[in-house]
PDB file of N, CA and C in Angstrom:
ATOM      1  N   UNK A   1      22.319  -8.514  14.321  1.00  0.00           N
ATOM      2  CA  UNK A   1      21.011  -8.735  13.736  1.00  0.00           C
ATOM      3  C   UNK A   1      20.855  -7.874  12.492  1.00  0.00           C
ATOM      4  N   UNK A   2      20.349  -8.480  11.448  1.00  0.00           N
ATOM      5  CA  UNK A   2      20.260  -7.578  10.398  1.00  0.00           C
ATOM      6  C   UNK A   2      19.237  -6.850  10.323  1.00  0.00           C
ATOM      7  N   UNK A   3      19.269  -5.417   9.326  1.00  0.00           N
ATOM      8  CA  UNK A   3      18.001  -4.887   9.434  1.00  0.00           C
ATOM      9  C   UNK A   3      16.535  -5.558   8.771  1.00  0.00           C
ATOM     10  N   UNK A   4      15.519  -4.884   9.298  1.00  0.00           N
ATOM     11  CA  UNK A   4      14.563  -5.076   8.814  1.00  0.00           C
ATOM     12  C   UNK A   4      13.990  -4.679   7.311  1.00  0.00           C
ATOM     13  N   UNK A   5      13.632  -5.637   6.852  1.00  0.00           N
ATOM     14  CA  UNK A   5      13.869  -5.143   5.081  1.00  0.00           C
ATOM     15  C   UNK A   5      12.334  -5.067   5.126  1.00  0.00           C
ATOM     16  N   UNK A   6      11.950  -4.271   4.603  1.00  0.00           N
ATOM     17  CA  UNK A   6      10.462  -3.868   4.278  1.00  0.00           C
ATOM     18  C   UNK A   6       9.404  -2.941   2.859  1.00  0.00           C
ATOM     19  N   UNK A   7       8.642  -3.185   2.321  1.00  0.00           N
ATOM     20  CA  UNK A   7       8.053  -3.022   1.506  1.00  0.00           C
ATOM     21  C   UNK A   7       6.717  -1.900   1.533  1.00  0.00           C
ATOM     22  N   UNK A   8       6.253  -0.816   1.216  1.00  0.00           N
ATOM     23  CA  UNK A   8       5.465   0.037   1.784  1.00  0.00           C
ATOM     24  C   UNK A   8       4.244  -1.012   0.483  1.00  0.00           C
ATOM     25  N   UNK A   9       2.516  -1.024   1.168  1.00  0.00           N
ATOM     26  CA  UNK A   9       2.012  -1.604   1.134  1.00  0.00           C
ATOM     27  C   UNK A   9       0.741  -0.602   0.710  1.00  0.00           C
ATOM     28  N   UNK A  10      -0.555  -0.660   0.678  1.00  0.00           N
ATOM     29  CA  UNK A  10      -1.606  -0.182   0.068  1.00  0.00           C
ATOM     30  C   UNK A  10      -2.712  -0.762   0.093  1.00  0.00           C
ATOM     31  N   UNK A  11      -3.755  -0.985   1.154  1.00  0.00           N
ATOM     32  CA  UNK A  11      -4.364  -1.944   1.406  1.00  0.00           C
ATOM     33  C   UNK A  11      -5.459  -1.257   1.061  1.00  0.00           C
ATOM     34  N   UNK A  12      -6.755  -1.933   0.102  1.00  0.00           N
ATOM     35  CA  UNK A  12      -8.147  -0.985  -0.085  1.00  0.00           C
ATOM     36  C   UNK A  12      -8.983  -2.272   0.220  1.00  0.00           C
ATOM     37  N   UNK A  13     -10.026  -1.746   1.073  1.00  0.00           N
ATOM     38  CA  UNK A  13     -11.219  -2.962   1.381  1.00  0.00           C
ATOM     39  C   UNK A  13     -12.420  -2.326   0.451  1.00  0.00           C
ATOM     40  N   UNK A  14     -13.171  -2.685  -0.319  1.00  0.00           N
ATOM     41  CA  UNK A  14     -13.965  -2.315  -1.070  1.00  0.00           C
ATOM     42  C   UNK A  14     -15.258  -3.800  -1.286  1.00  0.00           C
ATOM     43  N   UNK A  15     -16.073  -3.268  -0.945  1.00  0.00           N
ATOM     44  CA  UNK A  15     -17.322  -4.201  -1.507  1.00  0.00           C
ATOM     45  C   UNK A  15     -17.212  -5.885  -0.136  1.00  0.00           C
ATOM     46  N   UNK A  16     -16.382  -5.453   0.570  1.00  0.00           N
ATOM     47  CA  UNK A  16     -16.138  -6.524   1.130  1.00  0.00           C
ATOM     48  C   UNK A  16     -14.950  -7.677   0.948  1.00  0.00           C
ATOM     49  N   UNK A  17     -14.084  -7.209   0.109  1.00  0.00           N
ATOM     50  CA  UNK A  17     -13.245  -7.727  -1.505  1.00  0.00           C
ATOM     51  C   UNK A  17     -11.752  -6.629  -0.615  1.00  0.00           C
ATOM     52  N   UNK A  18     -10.444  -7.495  -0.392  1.00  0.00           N
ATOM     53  CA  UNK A  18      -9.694  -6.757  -0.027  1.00  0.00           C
ATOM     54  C   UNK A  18      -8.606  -6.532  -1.657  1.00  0.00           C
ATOM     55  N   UNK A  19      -8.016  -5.661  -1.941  1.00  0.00           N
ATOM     56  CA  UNK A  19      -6.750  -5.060  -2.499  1.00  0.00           C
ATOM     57  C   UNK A  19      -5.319  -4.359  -1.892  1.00  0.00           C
ATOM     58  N   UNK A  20      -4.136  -5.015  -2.414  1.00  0.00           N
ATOM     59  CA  UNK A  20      -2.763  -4.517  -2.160  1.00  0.00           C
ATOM     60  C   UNK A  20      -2.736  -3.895  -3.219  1.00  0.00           C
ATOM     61  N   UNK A  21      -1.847  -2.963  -3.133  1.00  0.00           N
ATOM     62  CA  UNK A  21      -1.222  -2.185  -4.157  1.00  0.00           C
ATOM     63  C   UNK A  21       0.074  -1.394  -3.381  1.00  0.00           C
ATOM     64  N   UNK A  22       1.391  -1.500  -4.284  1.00  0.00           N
ATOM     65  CA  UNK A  22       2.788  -0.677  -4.155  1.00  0.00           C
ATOM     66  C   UNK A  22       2.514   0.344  -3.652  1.00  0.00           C
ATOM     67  N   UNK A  23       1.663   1.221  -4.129  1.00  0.00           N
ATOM     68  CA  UNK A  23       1.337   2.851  -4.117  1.00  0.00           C
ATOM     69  C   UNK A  23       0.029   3.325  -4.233  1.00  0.00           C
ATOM     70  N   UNK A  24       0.144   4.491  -4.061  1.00  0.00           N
ATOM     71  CA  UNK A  24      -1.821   5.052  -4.333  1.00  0.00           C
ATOM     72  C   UNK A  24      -1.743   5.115  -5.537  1.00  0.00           C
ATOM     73  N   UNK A  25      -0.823   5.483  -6.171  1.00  0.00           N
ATOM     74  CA  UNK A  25      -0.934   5.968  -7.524  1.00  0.00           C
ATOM     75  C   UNK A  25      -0.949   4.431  -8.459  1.00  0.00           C
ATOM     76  N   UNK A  26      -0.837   3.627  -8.343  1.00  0.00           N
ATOM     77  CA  UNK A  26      -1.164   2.502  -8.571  1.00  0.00           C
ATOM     78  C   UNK A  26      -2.342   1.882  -8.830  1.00  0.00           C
ATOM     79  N   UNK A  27      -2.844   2.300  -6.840  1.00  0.00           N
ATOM     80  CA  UNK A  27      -4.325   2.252  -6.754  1.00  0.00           C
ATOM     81  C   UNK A  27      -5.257   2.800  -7.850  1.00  0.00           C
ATOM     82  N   UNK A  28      -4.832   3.968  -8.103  1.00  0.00           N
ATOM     83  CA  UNK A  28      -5.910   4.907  -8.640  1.00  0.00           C
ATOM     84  C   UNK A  28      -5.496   4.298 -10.340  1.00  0.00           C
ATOM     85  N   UNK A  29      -5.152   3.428 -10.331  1.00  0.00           N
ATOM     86  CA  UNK A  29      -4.686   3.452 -12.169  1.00  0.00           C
ATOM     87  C   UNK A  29      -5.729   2.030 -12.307  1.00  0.00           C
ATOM     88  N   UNK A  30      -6.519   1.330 -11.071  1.00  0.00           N
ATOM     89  CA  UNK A  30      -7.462   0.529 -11.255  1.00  0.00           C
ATOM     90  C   UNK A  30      -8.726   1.282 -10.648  1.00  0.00           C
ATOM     91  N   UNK A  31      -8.864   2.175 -10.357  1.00  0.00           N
ATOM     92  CA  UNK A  31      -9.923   2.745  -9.669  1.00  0.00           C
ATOM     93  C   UNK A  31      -9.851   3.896  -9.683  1.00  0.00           C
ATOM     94  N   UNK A  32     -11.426   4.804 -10.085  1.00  0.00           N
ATOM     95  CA  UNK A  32     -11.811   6.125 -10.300  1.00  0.00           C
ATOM     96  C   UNK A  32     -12.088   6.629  -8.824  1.00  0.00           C
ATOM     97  N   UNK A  33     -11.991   7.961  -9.161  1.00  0.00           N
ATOM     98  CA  UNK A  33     -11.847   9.154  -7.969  1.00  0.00           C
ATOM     99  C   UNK A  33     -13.812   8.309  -7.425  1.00  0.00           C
ATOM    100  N   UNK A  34     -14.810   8.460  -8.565  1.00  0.00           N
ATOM    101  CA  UNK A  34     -15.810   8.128  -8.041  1.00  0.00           C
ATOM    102  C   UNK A  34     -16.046   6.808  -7.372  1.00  0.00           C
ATOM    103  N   UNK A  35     -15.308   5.777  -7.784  1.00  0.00           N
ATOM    104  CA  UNK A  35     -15.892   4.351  -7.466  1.00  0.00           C
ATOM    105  C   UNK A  35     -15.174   4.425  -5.702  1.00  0.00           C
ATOM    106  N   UNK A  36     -14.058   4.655  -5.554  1.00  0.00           N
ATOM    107  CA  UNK A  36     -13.684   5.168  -4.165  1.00  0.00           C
ATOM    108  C   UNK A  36     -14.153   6.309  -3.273  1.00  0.00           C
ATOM    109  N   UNK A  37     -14.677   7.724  -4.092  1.00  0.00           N
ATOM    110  CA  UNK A  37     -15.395   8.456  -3.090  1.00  0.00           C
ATOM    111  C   UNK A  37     -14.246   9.088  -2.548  1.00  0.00           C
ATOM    112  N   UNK A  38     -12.851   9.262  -3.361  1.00  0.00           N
ATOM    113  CA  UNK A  38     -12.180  10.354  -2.382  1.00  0.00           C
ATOM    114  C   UNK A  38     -10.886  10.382  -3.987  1.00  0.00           C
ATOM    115  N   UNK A  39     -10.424  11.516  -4.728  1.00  0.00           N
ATOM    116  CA  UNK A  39      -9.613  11.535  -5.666  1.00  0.00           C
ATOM    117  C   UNK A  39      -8.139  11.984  -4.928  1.00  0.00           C
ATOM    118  N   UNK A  40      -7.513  11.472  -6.118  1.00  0.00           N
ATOM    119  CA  UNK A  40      -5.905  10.756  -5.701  1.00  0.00           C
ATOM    120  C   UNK A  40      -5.033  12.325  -5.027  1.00  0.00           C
ATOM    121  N   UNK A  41      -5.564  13.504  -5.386  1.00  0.00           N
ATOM    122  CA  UNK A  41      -5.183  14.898  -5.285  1.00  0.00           C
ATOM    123  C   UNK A  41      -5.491  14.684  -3.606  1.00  0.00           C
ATOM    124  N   UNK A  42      -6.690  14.536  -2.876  1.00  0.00           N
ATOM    125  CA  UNK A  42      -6.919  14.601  -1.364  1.00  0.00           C
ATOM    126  C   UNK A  42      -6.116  13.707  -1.344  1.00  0.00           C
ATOM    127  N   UNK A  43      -5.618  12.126  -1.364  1.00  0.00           N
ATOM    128  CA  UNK A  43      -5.304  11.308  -1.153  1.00  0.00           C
ATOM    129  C   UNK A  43      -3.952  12.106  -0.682  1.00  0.00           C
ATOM    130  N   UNK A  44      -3.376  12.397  -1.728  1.00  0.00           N
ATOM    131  CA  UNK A  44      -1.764  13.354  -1.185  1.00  0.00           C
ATOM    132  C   UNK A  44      -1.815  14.298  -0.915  1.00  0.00           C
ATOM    133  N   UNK A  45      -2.787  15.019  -0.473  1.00  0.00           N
ATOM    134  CA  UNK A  45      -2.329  15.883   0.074  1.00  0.00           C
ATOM    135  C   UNK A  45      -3.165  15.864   1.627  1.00  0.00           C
ATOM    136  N   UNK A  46      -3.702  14.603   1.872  1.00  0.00           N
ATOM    137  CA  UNK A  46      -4.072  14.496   3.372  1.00  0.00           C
ATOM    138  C   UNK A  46      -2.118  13.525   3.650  1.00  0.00           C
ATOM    139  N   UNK A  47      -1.552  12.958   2.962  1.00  0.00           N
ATOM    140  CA  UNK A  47      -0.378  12.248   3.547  1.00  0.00           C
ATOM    141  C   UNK A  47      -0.367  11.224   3.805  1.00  0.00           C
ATOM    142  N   UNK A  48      -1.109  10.423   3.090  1.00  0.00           N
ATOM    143  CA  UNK A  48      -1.569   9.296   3.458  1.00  0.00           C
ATOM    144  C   UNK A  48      -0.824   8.318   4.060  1.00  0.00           C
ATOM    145  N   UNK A  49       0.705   8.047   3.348  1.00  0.00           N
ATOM    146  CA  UNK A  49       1.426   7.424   3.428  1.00  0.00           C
ATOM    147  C   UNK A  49       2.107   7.870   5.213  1.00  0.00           C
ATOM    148  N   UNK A  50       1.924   9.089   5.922  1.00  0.00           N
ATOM    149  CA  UNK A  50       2.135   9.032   7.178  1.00  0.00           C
ATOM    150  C   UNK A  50       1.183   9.220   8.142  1.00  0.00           C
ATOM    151  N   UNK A  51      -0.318   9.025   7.672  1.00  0.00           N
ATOM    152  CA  UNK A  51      -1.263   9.677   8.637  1.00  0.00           C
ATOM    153  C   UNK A  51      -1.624   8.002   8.372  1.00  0.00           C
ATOM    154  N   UNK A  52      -1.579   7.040   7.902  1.00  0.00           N
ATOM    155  CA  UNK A  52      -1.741   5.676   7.919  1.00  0.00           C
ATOM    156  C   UNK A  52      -3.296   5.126   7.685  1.00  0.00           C
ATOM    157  N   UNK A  53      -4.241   5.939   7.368  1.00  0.00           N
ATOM    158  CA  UNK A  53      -5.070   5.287   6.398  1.00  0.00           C
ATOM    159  C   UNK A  53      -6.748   6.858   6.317  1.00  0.00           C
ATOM    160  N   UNK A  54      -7.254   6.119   5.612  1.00  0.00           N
ATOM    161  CA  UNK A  54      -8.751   6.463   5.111  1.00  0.00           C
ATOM    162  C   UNK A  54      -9.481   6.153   5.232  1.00  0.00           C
ATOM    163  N   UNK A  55     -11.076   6.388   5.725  1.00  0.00           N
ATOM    164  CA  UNK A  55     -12.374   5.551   5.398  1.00  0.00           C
ATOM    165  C   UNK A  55     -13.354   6.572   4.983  1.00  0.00           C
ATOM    166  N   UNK A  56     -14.372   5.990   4.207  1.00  0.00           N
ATOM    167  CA  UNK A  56     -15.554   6.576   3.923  1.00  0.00           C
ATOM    168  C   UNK A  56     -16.203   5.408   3.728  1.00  0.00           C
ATOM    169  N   UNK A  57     -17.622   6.021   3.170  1.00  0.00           N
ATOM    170  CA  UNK A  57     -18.515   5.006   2.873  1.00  0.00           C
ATOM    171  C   UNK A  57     -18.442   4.021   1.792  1.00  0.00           C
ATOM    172  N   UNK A  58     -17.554   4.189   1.178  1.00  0.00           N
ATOM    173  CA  UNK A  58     -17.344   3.725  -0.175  1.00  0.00           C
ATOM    174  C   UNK A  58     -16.590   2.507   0.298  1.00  0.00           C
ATOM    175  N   UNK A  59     -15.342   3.114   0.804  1.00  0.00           N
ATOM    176  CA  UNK A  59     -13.914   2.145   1.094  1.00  0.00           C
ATOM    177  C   UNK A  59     -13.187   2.622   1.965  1.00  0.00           C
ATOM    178  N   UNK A  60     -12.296   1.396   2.900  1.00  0.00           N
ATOM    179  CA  UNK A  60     -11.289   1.530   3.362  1.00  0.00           C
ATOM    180  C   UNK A  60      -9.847   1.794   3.229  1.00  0.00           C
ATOM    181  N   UNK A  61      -8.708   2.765   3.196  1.00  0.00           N
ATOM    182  CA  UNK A  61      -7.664   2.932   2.383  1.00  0.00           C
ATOM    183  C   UNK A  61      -6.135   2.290   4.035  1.00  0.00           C
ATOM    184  N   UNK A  62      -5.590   1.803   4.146  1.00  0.00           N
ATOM    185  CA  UNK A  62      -4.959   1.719   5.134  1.00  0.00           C
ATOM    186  C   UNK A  62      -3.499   1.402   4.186  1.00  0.00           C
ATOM    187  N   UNK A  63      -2.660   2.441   5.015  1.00  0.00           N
ATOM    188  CA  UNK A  63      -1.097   2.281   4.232  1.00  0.00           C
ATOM    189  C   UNK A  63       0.027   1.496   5.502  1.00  0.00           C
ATOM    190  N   UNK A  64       0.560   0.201   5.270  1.00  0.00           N
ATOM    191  CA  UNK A  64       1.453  -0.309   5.817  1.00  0.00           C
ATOM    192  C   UNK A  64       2.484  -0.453   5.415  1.00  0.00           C
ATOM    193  N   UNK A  65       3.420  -1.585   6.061  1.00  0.00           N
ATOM    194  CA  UNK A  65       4.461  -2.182   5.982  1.00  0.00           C
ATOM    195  C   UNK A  65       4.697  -3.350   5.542  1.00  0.00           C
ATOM    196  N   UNK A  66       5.070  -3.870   4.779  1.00  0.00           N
ATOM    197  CA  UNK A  66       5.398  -5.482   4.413  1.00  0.00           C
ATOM    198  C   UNK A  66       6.367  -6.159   4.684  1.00  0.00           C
ATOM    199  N   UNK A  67       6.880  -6.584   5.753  1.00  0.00           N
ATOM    200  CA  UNK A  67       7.791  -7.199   6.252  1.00  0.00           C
ATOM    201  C   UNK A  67       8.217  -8.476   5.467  1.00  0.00           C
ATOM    202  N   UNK A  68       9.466  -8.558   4.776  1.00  0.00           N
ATOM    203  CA  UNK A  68       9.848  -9.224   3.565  1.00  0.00           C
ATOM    204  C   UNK A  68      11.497 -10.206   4.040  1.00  0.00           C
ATOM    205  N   UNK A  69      11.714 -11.230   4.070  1.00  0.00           N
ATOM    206  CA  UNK A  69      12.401 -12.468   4.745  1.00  0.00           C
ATOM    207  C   UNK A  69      13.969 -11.764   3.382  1.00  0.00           C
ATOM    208  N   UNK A  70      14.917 -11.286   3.988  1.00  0.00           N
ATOM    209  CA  UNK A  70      16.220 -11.368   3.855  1.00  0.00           C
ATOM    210  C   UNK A  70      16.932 -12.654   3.545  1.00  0.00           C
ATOM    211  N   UNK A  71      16.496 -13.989   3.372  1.00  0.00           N
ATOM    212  CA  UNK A  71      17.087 -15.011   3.646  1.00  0.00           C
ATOM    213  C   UNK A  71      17.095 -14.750   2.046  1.00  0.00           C
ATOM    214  N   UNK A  72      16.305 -15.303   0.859  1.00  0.00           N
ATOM    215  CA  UNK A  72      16.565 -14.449  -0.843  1.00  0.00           C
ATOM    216  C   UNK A  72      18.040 -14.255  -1.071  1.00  0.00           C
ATOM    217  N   UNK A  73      18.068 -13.118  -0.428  1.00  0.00           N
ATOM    218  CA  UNK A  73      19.246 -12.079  -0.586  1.00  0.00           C
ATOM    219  C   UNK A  73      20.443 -12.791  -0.549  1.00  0.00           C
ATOM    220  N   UNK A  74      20.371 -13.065   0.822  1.00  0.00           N
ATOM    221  CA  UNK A  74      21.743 -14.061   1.049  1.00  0.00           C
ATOM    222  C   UNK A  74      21.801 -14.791   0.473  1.00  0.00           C
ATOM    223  N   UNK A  75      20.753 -15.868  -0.231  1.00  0.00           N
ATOM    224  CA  UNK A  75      21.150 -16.858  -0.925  1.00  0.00           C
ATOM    225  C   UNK A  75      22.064 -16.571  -2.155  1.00  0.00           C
ATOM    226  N   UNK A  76      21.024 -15.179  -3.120  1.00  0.00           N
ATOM    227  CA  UNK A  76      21.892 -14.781  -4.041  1.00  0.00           C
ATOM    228  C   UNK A  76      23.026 -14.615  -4.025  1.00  0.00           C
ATOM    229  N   UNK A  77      23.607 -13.866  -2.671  1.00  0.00           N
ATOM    230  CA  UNK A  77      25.156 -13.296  -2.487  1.00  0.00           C
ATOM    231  C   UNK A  77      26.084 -14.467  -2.704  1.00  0.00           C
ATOM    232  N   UNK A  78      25.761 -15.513  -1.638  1.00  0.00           N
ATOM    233  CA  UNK A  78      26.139 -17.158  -1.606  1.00  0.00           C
ATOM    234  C   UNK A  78      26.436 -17.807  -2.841  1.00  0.00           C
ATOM    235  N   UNK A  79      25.862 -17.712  -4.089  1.00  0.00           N
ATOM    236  CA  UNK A  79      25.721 -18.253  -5.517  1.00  0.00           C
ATOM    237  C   UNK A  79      26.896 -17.080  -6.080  1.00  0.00           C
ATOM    238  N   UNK A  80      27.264 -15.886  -5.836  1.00  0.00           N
ATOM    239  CA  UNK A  80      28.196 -15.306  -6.850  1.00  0.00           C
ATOM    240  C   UNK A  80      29.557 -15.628  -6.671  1.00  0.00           C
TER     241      UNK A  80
END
Protein backbone atom coordinates (compact mmCIF):
# COMPACT_ATOMS: atom_id res chain seq x y z
CA UNK A 1 0.00 0.00 0.00
CA UNK A 2 1.40 3.25 -0.73
CA UNK A 3 1.86 6.04 1.57
CA UNK A 4 -0.42 8.57 2.37
CA UNK A 5 0.40 11.77 0.50
CA UNK A 6 -0.88 14.78 2.27
CA UNK A 7 -1.03 18.55 2.25
CA UNK A 8 -1.02 20.70 5.64
CA UNK A 9 -4.20 22.90 5.36
CA UNK A 10 -5.44 26.28 7.17
CA UNK A 11 -8.94 26.53 7.65
CA UNK A 12 -10.43 30.21 8.94
CA UNK A 13 -14.32 30.50 9.45
CA UNK A 14 -14.94 34.18 9.59
CA UNK A 15 -18.29 36.10 9.21
CA UNK A 16 -19.87 32.81 8.52
CA UNK A 17 -17.66 32.70 5.08
CA UNK A 18 -15.12 29.66 5.29
CA UNK A 19 -11.13 30.12 4.06
CA UNK A 20 -8.15 27.56 3.15
CA UNK A 21 -4.91 28.69 3.18
CA UNK A 22 -1.19 26.61 2.79
CA UNK A 23 0.00 28.36 5.97
CA UNK A 24 -0.75 31.02 8.66
CA UNK A 25 1.59 33.09 7.22
CA UNK A 26 -0.36 33.14 4.16
CA UNK A 27 -3.36 33.66 6.18
CA UNK A 28 -2.12 36.72 7.68
CA UNK A 29 -0.91 38.23 4.17
CA UNK A 30 -4.99 38.52 3.56
CA UNK A 31 -5.89 39.40 7.01
CA UNK A 32 -4.86 41.89 9.87
CA UNK A 33 -3.84 40.94 13.42
CA UNK A 34 -7.20 43.17 14.11
CA UNK A 35 -9.82 41.83 11.67
CA UNK A 36 -8.97 38.22 13.29
CA UNK A 37 -8.49 39.30 16.96
CA UNK A 38 -5.33 37.27 17.56
CA UNK A 39 -1.63 38.45 15.63
CA UNK A 40 0.47 36.00 13.65
CA UNK A 41 3.41 36.29 16.67
CA UNK A 42 0.61 34.35 19.29
CA UNK A 43 -0.40 32.37 16.37
CA UNK A 44 3.34 30.73 16.54
CA UNK A 45 4.07 30.78 19.32
CA UNK A 46 0.81 29.04 20.80
CA UNK A 47 1.91 26.07 17.85
CA UNK A 48 -0.73 26.12 16.06
CA UNK A 49 0.20 23.83 13.53
CA UNK A 50 0.34 21.00 16.55
CA UNK A 51 -2.14 22.16 19.12
CA UNK A 52 -4.71 21.98 15.94
CA UNK A 53 -6.71 25.06 16.05
CA UNK A 54 -8.07 28.58 17.58
CA UNK A 55 -11.26 30.36 18.43
CA UNK A 56 -12.29 33.68 19.55
CA UNK A 57 -14.95 35.89 18.92
CA UNK A 58 -13.84 37.12 15.83
CA UNK A 59 -12.90 33.66 14.08
CA UNK A 60 -12.28 30.20 13.91
CA UNK A 61 -8.54 29.06 13.04
CA UNK A 62 -8.41 25.03 12.66
CA UNK A 63 -5.05 23.48 11.13
CA UNK A 64 -5.47 20.07 9.14
CA UNK A 65 -4.61 17.62 6.72
CA UNK A 66 -5.45 17.38 3.05
CA UNK A 67 -5.52 14.11 1.91
CA UNK A 68 -4.39 14.34 -1.86
CA UNK A 69 -5.07 11.06 -4.56
CA UNK A 70 -1.41 9.66 -5.67
CA UNK A 71 -3.01 8.36 -8.81
CA UNK A 72 -1.41 12.18 -10.71
CA UNK A 73 1.84 10.94 -9.82
CA UNK A 74 1.75 7.68 -11.30
CA UNK A 75 0.30 8.81 -14.25
CA UNK A 76 3.23 11.21 -14.74
CA UNK A 77 5.87 8.42 -14.00
CA UNK A 78 3.82 6.18 -16.73
CA UNK A 79 4.26 9.08 -19.57
CA UNK A 80 8.29 9.30 -19.06
Amino acid sequence: MDKVKSLKVVHLEKGGQHYYYGSVTAMFEHWTAEELGVNYRKMRDMRISTVGGYTNDKCVIRVGQLIVSSARQKISKKKQ
